[in-house]
PDB file of N, CA and C in Angstrom:
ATOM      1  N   UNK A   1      22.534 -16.163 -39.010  1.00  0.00           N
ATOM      2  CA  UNK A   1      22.125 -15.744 -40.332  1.00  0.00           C
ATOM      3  C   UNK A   1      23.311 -15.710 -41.281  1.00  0.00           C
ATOM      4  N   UNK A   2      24.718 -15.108 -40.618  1.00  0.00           N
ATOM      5  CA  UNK A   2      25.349 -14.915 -41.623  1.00  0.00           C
ATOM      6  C   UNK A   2      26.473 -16.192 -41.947  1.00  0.00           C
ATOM      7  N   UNK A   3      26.119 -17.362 -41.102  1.00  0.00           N
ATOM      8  CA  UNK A   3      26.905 -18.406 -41.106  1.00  0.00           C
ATOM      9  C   UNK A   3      26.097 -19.283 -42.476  1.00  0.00           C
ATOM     10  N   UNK A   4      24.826 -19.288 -41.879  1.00  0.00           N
ATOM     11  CA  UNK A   4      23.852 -20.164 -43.218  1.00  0.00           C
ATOM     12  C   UNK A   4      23.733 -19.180 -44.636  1.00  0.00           C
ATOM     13  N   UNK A   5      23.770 -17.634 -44.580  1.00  0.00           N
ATOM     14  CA  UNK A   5      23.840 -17.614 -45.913  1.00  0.00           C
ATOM     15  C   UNK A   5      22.665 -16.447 -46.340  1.00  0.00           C
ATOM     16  N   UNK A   6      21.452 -16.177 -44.651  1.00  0.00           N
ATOM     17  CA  UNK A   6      20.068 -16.032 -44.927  1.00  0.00           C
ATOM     18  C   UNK A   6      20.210 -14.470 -44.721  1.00  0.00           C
ATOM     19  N   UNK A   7      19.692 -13.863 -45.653  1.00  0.00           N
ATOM     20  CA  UNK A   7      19.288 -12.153 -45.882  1.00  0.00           C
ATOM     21  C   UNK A   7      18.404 -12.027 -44.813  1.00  0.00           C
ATOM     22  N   UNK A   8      17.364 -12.559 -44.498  1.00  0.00           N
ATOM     23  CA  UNK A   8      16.451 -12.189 -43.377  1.00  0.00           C
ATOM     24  C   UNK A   8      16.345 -13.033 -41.914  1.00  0.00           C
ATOM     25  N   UNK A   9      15.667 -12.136 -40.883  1.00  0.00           N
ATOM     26  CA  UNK A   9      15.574 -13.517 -39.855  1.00  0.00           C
ATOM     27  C   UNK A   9      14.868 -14.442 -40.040  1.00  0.00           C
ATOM     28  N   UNK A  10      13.212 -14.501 -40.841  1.00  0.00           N
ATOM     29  CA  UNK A  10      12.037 -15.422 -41.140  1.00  0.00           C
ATOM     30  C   UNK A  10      13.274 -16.467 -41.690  1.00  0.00           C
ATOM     31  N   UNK A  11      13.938 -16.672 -42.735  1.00  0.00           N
ATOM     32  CA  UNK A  11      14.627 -17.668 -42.970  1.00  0.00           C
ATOM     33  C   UNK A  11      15.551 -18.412 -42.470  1.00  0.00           C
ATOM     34  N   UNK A  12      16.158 -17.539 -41.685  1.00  0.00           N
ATOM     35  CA  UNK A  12      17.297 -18.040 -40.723  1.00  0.00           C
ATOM     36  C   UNK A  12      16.311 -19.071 -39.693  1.00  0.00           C
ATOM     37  N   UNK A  13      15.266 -18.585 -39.059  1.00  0.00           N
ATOM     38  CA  UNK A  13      14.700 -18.842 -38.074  1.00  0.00           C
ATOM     39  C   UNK A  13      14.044 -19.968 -38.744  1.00  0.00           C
ATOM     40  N   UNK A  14      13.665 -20.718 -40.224  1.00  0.00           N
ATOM     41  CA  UNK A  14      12.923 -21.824 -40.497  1.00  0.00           C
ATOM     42  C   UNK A  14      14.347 -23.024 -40.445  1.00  0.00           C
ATOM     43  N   UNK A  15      15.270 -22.466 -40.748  1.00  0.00           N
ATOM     44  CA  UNK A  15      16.308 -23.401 -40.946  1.00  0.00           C
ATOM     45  C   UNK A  15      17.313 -23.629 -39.839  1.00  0.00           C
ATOM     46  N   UNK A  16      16.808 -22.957 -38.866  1.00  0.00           N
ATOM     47  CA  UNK A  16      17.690 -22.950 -37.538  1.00  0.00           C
ATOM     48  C   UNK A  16      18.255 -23.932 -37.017  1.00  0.00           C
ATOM     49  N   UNK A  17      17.107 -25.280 -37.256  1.00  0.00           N
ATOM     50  CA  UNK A  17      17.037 -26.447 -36.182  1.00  0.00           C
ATOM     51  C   UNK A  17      17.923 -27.321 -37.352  1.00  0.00           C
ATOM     52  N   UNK A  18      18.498 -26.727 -38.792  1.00  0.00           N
ATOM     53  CA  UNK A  18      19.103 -27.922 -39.753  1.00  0.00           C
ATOM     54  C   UNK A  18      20.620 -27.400 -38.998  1.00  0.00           C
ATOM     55  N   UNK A  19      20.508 -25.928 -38.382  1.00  0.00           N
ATOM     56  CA  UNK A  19      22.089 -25.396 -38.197  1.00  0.00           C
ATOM     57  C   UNK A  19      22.407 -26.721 -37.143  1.00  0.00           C
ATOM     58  N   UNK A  20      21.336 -26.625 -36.519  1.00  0.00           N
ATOM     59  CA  UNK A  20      21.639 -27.478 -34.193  1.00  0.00           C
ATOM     60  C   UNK A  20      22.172 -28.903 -34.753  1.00  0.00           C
ATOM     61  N   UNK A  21      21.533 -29.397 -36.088  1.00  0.00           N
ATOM     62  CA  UNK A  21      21.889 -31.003 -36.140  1.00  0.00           C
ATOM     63  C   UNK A  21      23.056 -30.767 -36.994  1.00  0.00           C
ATOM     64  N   UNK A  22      23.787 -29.402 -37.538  1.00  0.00           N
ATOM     65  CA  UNK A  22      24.564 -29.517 -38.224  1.00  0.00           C
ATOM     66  C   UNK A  22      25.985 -29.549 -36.919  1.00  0.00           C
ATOM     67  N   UNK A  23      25.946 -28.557 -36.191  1.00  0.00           N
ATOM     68  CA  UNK A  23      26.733 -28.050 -34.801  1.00  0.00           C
ATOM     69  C   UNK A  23      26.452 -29.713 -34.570  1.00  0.00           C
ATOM     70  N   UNK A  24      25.475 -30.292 -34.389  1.00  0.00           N
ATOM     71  CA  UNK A  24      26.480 -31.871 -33.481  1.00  0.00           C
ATOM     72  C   UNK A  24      26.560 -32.641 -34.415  1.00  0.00           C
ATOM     73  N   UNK A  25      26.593 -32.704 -34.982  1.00  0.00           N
ATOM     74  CA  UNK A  25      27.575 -33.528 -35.895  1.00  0.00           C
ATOM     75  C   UNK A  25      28.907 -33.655 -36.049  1.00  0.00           C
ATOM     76  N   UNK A  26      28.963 -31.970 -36.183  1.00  0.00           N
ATOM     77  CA  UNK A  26      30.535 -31.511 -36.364  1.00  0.00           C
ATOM     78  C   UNK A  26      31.318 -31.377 -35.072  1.00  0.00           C
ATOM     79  N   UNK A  27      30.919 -31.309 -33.596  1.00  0.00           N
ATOM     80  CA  UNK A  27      30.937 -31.601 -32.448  1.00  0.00           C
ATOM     81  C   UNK A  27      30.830 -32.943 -32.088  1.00  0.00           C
ATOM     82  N   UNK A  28      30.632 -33.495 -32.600  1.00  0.00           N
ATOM     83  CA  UNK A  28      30.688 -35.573 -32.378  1.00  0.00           C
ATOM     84  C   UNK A  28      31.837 -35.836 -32.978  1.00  0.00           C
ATOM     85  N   UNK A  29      32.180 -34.941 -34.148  1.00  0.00           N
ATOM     86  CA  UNK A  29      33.084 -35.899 -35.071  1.00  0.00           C
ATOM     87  C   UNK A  29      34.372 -34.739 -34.626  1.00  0.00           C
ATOM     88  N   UNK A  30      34.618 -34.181 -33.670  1.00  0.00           N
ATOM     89  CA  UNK A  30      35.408 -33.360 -33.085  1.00  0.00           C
ATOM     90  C   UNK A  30      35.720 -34.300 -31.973  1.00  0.00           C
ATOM     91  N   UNK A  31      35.437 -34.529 -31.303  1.00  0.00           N
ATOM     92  CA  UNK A  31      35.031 -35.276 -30.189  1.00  0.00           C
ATOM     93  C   UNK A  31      35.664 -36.842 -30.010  1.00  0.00           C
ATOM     94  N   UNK A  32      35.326 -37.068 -31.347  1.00  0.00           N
ATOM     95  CA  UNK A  32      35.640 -38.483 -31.354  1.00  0.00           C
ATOM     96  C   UNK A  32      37.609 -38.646 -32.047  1.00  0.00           C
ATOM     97  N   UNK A  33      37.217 -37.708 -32.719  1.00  0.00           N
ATOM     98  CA  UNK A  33      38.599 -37.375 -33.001  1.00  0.00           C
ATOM     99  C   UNK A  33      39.746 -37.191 -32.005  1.00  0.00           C
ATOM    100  N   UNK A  34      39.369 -36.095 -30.983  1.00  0.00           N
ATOM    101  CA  UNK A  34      40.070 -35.705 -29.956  1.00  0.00           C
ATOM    102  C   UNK A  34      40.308 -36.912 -29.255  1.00  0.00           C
ATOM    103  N   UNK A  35      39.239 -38.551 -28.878  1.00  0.00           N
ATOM    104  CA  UNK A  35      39.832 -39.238 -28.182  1.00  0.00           C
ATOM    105  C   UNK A  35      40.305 -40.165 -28.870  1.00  0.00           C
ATOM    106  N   UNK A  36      40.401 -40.437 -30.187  1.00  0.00           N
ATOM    107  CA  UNK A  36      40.694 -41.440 -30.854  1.00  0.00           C
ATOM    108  C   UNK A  36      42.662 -40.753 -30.381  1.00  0.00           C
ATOM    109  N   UNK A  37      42.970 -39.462 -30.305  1.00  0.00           N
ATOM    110  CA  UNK A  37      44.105 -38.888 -30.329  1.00  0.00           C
ATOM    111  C   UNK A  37      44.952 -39.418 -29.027  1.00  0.00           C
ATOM    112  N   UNK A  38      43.615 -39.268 -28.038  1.00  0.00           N
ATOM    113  CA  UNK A  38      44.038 -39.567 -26.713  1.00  0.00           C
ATOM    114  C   UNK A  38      44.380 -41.239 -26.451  1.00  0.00           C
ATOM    115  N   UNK A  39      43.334 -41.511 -27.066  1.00  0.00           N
ATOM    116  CA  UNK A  39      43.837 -42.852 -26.698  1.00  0.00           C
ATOM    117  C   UNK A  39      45.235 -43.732 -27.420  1.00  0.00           C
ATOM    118  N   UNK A  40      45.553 -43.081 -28.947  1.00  0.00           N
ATOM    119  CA  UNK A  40      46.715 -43.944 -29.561  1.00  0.00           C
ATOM    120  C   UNK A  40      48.177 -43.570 -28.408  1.00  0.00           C
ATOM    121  N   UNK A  41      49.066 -43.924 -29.358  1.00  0.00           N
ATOM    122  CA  UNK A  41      50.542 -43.959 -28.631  1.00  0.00           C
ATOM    123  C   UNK A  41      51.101 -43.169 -29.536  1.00  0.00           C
ATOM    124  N   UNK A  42      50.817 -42.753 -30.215  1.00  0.00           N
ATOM    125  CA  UNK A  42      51.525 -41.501 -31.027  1.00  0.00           C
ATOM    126  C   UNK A  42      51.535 -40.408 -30.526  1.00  0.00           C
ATOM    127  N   UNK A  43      52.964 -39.843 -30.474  1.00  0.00           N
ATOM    128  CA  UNK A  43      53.383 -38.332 -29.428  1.00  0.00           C
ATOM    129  C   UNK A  43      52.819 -36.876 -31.077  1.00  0.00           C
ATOM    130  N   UNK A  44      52.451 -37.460 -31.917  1.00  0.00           N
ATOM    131  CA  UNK A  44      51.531 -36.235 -32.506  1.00  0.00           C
ATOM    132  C   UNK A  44      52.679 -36.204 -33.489  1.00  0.00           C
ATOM    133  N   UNK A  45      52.944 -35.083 -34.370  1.00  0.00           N
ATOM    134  CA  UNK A  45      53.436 -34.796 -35.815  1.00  0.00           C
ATOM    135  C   UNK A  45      55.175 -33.619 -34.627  1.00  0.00           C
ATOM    136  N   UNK A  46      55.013 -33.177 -34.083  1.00  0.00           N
ATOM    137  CA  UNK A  46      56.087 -32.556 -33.573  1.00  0.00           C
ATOM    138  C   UNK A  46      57.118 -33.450 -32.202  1.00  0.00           C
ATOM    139  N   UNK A  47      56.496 -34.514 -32.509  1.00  0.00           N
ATOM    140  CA  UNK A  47      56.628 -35.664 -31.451  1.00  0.00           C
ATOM    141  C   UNK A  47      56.975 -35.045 -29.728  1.00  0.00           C
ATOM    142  N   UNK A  48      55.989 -33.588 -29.469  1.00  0.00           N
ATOM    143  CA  UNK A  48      55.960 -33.605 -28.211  1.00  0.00           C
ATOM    144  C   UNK A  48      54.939 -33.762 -27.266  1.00  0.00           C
ATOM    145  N   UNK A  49      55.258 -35.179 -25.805  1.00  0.00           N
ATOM    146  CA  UNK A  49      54.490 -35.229 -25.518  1.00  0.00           C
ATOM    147  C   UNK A  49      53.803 -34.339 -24.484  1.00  0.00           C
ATOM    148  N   UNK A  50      52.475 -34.506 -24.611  1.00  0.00           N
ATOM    149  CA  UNK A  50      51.199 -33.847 -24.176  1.00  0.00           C
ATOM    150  C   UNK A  50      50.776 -34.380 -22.616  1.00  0.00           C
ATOM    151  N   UNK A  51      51.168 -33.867 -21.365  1.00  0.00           N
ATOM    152  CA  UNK A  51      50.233 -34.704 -20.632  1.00  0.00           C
ATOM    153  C   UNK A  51      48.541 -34.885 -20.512  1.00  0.00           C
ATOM    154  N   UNK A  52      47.664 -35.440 -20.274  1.00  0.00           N
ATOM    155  CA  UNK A  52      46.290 -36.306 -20.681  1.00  0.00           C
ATOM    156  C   UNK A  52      45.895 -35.152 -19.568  1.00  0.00           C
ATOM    157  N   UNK A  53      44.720 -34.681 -18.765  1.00  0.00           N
ATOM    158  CA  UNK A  53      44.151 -34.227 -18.543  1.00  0.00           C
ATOM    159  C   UNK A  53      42.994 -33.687 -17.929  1.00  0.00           C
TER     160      UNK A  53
END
């Protein structure tokens, strides 16, 4: 409720299922990020490397 914004549960609870497709979205594009990271050859912005995992 208090992430979307909604004063009551009836509203929270109609808009619930826009939160679930919002969470993977932002979890895909987390995701894809994290291996796009893994896979380059760049040791990152402090240039220390990370072992993989």
């Amino acid at each position: 409720m208090a992430r979307m914004g909604h004063d009551s549960e009836r509203a929270a609870l109609i808009y619930q299922h826009e939160a679930r497709g919002a969470d993977r979205a932002v979890t895909s594009a987390i995701d894809a990020h994290v291996e796009a990271e893994r896979a380059s050859d760049d040791d990152g912005p402090a240039g220390a490397l990370i072992p993989a995992g």
